[in-house]
N, C-alpha and C. Protein backbone atom coordinates (compact mmCIF):
# COMPACT_ATOMS: atom_id res chain seq x y z
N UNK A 1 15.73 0.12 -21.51
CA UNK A 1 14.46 -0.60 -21.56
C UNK A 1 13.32 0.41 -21.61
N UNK A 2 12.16 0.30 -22.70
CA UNK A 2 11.24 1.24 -22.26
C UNK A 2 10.28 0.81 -21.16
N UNK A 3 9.82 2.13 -21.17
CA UNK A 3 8.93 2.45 -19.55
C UNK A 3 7.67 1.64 -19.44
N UNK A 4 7.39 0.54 -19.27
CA UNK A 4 6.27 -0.08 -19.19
C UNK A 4 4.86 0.27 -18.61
N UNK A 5 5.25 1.39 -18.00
CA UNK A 5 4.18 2.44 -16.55
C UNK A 5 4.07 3.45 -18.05
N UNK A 6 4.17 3.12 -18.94
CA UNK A 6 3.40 4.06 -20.23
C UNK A 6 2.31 3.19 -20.98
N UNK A 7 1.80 2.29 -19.93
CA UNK A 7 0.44 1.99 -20.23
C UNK A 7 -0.95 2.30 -20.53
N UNK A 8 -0.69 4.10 -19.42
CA UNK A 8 -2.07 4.52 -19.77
C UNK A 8 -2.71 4.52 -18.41
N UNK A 9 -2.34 3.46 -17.69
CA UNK A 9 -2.93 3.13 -16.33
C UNK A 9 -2.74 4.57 -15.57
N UNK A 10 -1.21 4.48 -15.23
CA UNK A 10 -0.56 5.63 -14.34
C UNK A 10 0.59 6.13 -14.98
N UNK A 11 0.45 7.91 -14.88
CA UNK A 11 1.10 8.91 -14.97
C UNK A 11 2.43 8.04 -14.59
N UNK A 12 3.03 7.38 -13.81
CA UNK A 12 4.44 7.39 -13.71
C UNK A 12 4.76 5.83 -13.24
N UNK A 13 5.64 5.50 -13.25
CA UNK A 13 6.10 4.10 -12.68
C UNK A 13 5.87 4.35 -11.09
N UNK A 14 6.04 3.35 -10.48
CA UNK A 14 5.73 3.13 -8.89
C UNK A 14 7.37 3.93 -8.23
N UNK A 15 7.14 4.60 -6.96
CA UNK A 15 8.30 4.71 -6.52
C UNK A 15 8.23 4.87 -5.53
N UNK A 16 9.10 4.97 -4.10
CA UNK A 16 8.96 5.09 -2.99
C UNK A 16 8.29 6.32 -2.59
N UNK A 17 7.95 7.29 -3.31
CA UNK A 17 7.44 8.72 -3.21
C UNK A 17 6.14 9.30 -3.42
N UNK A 18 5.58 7.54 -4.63
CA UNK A 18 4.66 8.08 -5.45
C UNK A 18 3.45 7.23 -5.06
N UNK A 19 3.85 6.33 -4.12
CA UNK A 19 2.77 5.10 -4.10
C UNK A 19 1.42 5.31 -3.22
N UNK A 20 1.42 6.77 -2.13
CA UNK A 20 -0.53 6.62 -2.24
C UNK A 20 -0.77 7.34 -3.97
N UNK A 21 -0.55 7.38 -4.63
CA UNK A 21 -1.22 8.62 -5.72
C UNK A 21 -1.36 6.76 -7.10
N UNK A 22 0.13 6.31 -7.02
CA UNK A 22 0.47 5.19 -7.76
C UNK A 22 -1.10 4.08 -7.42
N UNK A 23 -0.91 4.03 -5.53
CA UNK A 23 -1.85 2.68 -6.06
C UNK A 23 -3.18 3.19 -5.88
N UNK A 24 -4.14 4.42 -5.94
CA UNK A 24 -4.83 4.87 -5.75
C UNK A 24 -5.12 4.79 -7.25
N UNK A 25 -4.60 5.37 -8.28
CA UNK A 25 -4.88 5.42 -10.09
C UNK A 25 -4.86 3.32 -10.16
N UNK A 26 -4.37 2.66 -9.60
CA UNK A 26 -4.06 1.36 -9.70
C UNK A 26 -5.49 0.95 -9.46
N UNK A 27 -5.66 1.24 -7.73
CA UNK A 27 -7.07 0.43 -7.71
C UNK A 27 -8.38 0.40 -8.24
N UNK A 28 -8.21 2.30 -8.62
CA UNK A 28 -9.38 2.54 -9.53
C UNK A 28 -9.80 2.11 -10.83
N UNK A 29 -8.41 1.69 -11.37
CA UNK A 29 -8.67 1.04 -12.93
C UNK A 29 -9.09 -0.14 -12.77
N UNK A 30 -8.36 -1.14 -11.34
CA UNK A 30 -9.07 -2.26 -10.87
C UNK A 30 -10.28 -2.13 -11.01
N UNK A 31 -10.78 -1.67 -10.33
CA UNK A 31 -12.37 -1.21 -9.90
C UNK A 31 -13.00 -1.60 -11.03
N UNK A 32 -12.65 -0.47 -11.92
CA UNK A 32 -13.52 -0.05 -12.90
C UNK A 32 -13.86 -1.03 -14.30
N UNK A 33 -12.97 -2.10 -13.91
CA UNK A 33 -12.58 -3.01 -14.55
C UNK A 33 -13.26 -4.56 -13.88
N UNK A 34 -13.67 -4.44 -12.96
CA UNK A 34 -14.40 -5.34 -11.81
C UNK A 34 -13.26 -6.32 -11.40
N UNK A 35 -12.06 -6.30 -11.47
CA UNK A 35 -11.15 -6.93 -11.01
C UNK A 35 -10.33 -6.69 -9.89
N UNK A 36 -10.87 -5.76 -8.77
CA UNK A 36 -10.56 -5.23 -7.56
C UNK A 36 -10.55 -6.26 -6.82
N UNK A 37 -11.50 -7.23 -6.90
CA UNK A 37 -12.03 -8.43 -6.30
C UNK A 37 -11.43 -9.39 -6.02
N UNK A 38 -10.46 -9.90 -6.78
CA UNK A 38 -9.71 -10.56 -6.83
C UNK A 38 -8.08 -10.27 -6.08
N UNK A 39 -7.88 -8.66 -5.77
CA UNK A 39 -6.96 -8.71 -5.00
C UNK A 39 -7.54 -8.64 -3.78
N UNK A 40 -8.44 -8.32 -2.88
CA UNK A 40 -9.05 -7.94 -1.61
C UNK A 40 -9.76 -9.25 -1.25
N UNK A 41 -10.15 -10.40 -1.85
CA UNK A 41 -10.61 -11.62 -1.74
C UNK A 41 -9.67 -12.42 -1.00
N UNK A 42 -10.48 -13.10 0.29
CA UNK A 42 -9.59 -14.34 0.81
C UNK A 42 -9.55 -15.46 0.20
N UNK A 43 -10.65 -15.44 -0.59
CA UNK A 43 -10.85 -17.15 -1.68
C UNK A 43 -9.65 -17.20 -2.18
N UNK A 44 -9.19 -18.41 -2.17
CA UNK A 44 -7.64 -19.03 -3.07
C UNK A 44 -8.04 -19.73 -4.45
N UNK A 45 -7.14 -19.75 -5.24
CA UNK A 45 -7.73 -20.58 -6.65
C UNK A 45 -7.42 -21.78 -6.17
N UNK A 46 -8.50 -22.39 -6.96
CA UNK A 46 -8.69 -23.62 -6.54
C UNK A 46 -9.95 -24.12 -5.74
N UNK A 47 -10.47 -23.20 -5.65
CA UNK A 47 -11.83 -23.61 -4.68
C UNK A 47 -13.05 -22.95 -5.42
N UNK A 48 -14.05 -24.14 -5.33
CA UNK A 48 -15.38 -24.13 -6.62
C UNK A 48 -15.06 -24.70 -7.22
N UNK A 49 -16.09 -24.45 -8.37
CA UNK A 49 -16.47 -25.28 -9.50
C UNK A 49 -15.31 -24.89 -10.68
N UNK A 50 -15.38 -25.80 -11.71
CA UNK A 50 -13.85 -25.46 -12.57
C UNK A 50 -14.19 -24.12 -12.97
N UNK A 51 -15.77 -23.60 -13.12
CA UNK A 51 -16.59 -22.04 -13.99
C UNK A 51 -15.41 -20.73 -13.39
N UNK A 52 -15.54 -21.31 -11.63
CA UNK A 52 -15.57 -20.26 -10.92
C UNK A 52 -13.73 -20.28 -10.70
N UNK A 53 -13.16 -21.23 -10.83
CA UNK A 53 -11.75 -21.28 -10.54
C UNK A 53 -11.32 -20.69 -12.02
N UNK A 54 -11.68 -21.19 -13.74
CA UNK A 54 -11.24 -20.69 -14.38
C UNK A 54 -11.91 -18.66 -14.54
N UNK A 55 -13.16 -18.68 -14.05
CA UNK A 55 -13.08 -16.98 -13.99
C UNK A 55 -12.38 -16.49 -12.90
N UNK A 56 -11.74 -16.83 -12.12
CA UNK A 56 -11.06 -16.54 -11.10
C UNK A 56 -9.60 -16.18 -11.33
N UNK A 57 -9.01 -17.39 -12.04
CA UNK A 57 -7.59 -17.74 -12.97
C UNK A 57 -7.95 -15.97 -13.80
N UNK A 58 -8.79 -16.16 -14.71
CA UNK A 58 -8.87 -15.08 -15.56
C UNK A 58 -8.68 -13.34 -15.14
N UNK A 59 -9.58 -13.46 -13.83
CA UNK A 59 -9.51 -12.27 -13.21
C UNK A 59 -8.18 -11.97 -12.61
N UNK A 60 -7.71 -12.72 -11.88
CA UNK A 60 -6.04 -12.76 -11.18
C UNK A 60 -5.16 -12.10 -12.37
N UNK A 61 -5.20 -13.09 -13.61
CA UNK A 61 -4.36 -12.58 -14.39
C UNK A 61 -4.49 -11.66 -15.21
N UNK A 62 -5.28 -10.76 -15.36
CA UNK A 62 -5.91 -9.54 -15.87
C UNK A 62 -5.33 -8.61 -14.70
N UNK A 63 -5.47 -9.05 -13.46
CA UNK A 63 -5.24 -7.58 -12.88
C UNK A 63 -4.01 -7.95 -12.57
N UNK A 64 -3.06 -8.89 -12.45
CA UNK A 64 -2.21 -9.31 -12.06
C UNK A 64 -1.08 -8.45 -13.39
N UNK A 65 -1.42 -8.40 -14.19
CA UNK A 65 -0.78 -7.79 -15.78
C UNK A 65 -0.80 -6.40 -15.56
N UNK A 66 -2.48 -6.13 -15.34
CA UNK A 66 -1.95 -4.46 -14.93
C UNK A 66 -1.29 -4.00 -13.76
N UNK A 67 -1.22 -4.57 -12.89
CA UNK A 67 -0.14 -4.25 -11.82
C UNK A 67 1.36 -4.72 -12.53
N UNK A 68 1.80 -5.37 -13.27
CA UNK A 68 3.24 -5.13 -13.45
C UNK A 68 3.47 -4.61 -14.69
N UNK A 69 2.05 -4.41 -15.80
CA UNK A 69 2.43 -2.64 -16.25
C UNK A 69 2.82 -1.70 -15.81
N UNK A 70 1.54 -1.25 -14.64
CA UNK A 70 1.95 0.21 -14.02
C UNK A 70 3.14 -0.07 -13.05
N UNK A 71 3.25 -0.62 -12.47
CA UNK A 71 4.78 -0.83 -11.41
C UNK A 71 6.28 0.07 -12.62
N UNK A 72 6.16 0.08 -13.29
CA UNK A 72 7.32 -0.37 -13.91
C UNK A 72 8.42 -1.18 -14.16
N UNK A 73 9.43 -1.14 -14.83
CA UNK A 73 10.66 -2.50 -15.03
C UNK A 73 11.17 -2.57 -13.63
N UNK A 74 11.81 -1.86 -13.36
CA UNK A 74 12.57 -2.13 -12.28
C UNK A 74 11.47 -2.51 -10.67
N UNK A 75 10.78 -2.01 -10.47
CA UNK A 75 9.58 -2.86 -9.59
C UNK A 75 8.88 -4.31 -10.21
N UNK A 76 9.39 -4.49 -11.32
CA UNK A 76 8.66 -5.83 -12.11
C UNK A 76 9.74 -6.62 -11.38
N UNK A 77 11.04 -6.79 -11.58
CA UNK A 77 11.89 -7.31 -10.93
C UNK A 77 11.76 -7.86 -10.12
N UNK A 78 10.71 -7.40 -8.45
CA UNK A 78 10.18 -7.65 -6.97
C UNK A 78 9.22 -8.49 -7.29
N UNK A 79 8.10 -8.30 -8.28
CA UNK A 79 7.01 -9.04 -8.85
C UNK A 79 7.26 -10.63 -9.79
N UNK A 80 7.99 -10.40 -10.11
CA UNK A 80 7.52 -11.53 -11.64
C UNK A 80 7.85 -12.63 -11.45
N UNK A 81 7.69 -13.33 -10.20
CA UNK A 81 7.57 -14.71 -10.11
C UNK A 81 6.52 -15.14 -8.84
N UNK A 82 5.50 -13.68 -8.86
CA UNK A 82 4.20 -13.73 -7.86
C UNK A 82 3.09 -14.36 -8.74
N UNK A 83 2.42 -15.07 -7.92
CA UNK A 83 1.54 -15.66 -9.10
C UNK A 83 0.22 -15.14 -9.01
N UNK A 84 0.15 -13.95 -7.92
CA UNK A 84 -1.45 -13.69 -7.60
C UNK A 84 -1.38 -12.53 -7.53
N UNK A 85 -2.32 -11.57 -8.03
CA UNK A 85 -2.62 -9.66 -7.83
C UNK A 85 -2.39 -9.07 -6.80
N UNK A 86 -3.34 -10.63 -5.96
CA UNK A 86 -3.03 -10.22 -4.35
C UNK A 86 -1.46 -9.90 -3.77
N UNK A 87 -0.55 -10.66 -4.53
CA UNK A 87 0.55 -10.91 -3.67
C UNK A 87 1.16 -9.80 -4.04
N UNK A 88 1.15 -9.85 -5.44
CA UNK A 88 1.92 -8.31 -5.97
C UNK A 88 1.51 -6.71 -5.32
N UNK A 89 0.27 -6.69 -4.84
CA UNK A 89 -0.55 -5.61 -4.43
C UNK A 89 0.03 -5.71 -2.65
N UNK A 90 0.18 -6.90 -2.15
CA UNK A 90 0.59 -6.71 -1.03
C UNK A 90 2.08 -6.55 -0.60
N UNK A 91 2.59 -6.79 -1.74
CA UNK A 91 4.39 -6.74 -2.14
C UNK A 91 4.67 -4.90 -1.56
N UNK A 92 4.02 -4.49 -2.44
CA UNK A 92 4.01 -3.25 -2.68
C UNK A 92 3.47 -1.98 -1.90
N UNK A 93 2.17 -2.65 -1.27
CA UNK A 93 2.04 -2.36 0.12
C UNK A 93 2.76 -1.98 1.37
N UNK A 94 3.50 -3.62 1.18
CA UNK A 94 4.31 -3.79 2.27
C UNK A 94 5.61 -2.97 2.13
N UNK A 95 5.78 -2.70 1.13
CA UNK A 95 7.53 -2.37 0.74
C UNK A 95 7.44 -0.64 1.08
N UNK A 96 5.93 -0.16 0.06
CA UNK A 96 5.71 1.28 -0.22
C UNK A 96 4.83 2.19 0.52
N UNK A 97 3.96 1.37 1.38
CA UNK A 97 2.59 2.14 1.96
C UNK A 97 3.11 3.13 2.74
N UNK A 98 2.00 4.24 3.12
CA UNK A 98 2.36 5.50 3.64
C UNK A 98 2.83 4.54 5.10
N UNK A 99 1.66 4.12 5.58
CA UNK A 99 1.53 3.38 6.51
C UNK A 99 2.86 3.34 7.53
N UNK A 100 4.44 3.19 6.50
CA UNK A 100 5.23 2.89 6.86
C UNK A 100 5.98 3.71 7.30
N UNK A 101 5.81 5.30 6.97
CA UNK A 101 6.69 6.15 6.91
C UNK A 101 5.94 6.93 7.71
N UNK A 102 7.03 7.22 8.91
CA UNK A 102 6.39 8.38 9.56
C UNK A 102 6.48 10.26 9.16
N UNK A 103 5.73 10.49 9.57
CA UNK A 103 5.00 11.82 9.70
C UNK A 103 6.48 12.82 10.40
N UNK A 104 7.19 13.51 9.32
CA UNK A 104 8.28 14.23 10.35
C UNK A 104 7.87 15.01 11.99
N UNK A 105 6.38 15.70 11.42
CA UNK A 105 6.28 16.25 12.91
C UNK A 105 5.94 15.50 13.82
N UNK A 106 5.31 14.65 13.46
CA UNK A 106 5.14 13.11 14.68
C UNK A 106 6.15 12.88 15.39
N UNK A 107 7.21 12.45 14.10
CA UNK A 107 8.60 12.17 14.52
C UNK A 107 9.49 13.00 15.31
N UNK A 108 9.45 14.15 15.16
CA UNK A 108 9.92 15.52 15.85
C UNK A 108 9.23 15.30 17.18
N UNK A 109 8.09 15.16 17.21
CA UNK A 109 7.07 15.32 18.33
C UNK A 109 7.52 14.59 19.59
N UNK A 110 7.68 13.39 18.92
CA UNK A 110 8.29 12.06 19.46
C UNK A 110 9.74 12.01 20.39
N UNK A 111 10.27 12.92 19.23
CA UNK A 111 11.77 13.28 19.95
C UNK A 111 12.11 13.81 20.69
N UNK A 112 11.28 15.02 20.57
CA UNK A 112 11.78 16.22 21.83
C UNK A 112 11.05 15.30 23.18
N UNK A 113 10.21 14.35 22.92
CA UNK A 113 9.14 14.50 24.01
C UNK A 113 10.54 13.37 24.75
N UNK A 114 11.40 12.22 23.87
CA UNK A 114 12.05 11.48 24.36
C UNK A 114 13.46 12.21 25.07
N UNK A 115 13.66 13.66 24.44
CA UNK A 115 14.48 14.52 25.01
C UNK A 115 14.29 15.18 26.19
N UNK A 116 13.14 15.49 26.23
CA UNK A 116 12.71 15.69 27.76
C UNK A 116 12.80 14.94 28.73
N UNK A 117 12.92 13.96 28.86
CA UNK A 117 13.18 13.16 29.93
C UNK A 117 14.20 12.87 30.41
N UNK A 118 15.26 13.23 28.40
CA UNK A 118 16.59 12.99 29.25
C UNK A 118 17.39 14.08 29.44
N UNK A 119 17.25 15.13 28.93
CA UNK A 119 17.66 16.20 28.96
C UNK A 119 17.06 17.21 30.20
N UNK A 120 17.58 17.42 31.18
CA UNK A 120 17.17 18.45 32.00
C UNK A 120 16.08 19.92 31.10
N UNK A 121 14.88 20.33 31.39
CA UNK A 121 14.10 20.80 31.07
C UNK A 121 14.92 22.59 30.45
N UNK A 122 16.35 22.64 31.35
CA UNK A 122 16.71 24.06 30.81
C UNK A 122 17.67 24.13 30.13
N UNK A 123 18.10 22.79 29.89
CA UNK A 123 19.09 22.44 28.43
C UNK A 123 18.69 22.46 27.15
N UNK A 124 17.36 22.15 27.29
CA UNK A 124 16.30 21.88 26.29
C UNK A 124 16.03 23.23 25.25
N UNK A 125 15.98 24.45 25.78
CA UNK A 125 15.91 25.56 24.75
C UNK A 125 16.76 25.61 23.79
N UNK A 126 18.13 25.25 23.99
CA UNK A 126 19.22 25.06 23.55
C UNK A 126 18.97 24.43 22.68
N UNK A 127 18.30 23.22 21.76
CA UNK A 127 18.51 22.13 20.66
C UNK A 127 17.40 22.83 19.87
């Protein structure tokens, strides 16, 4: 299948490795495009006037397209039966954000400190 993340948007498809750099080139094309709005918005479609629900419809699905460009095929897979930018943007969030992954020296930090307590203090040089 070709690479659909050869949109132009972003240098590479989405991956567990790549996603502050991925949705950072993502939101900016949002941006720049005035369709940021529509993923960071609590308004739901359907509310207003038909003006504001069909520019709303319009905006969703504009940015909703470039997010499962740049994602690539195999992240389209997780996506393509989301019906909102928002959801796809929070899909991906949720799945990929740094947010999620800790910091090895944190994690290290964390450990020895949980080793100390159980490890007698002169066993400890030892690991």
């Amino acid at each position: 299948m070709a690479n659909i993340a050869a949109s132009g948007i972003v240098l590479e498809p989405l991956t567990k490795d790549n996603y502050d750099n991925w949705s950072c080139l993502v939101r900016n094309y949002l941006l720049g495009h005035g369709l940021w709005e529509v993923v960071i918005s609590v308004a739901e479609m359907g509310v207003g006037s038909k003006e504001e629900i069909e520019k709303w419809n319009m905006k969703n699905a504009k940015a909703l397209h470039i997010i499962q460009l740049a994602c690539g095929s195999e992240n389209l897979a997780h996506i393509k039966d989301l019906h909102t930018a928002k959801e796809a943007w929070n899909y991906f969030s949720a799945s990929y954000g740094s947010e999620l992954k800790a910091d090895s020296d944190i994690e290290q930090g964390i450990l020895r400190a949980q080793m100390q307590r159980v490890i007698p203090q002169r066993h400890l040089k030892s690991i």
